[in-house]
Protein backbone atom coordinates (compact mmCIF):
# COMPACT_ATOMS: atom_id res chain seq x y z
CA UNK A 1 -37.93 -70.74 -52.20
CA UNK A 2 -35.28 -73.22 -51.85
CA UNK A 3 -34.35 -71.35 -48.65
CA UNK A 4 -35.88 -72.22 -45.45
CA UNK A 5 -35.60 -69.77 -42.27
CA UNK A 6 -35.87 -72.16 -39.20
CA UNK A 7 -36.44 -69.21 -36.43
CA UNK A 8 -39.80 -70.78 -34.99
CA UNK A 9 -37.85 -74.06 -34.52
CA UNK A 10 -34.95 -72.99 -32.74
CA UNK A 11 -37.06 -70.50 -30.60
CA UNK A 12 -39.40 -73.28 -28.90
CA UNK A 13 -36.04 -75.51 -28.33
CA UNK A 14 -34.62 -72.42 -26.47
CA UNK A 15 -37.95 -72.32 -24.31
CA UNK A 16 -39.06 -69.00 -25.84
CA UNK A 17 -42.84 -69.25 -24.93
CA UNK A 18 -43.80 -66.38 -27.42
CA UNK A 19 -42.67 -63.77 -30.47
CA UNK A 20 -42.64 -60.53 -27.92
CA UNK A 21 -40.43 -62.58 -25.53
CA UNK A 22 -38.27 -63.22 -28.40
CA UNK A 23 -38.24 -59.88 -29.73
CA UNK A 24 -37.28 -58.75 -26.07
CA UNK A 25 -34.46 -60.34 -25.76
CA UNK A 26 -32.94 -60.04 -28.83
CA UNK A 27 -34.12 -55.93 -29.71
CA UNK A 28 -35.76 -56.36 -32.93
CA UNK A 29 -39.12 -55.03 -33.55
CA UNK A 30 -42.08 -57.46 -32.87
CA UNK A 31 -43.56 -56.83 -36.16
CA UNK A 32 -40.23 -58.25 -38.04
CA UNK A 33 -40.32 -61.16 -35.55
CA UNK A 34 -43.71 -62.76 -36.99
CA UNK A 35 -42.58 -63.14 -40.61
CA UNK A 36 -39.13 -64.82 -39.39
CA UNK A 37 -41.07 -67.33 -36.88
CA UNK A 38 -43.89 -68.29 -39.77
CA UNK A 39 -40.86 -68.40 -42.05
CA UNK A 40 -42.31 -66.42 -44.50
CA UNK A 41 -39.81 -63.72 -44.71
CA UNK A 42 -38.34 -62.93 -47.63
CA UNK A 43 -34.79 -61.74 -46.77
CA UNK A 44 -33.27 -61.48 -43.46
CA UNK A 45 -30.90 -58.51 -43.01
CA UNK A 46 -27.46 -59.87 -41.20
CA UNK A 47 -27.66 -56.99 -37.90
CA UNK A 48 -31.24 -58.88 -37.60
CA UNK A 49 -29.70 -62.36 -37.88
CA UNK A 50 -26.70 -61.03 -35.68
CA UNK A 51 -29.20 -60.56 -32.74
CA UNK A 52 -31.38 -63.46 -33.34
CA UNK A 53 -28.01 -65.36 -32.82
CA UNK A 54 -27.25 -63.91 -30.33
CA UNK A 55 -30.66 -63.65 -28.39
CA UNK A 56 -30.89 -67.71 -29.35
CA UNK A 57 -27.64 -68.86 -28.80
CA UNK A 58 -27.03 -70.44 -32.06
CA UNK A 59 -25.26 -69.95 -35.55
CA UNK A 60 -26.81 -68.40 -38.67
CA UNK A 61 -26.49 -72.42 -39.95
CA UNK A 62 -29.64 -72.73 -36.98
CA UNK A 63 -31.63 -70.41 -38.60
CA UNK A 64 -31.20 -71.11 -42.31
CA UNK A 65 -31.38 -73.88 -44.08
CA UNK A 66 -31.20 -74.35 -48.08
CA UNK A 67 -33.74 -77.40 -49.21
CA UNK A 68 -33.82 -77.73 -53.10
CA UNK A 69 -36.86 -78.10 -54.87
C-alpha cells in the first residue's frame, strides 16, 4: 500500500515510552493503537487521527505519508 502511517515514528520523537501511554493521552482504545504504531492499519478514521494529533502534537502530514511503489 502506497500509503504509509508513520504513528510509531512520531510517538518515540514525542518521548511516548509505550502504546497504553499513548492511548492515554490521546482516548483511543489500546487495541486500535497497536495496528497504527506497527503501521499495519488499514484505514484510519479522521476522529482517531483528530486525537492522535492532538495527543502528539503534530499534523495529519506527521502521521501519513504516501510512498509509491
Amino acid at each position: 500500500m502506497p500509503v504509509v502511517i508513520e504513528v510509531g515514528s512520531i510517538m518515540a520523537k514525542r518521548g511516548f515510552k509505550s502504546q497504553l501511554a499513548l492511548a492515554e493521552a490521546s482516548g483511543i482504545n489500546p487495541s486500535q493503537i497497536g495496528p497504527l504504531v506497527r503501521g499495519t492499519a488499514r484505514r484510519i478514521d479522521l476522529g482517531t487521527l483528530d486525537r492522535l494529533c492532538a495527543a502528539l502534537s503534530c499534523q495529519p502530514g506527521d502521521l501519513l505519508k504516501y510512498q509509491a511503489d
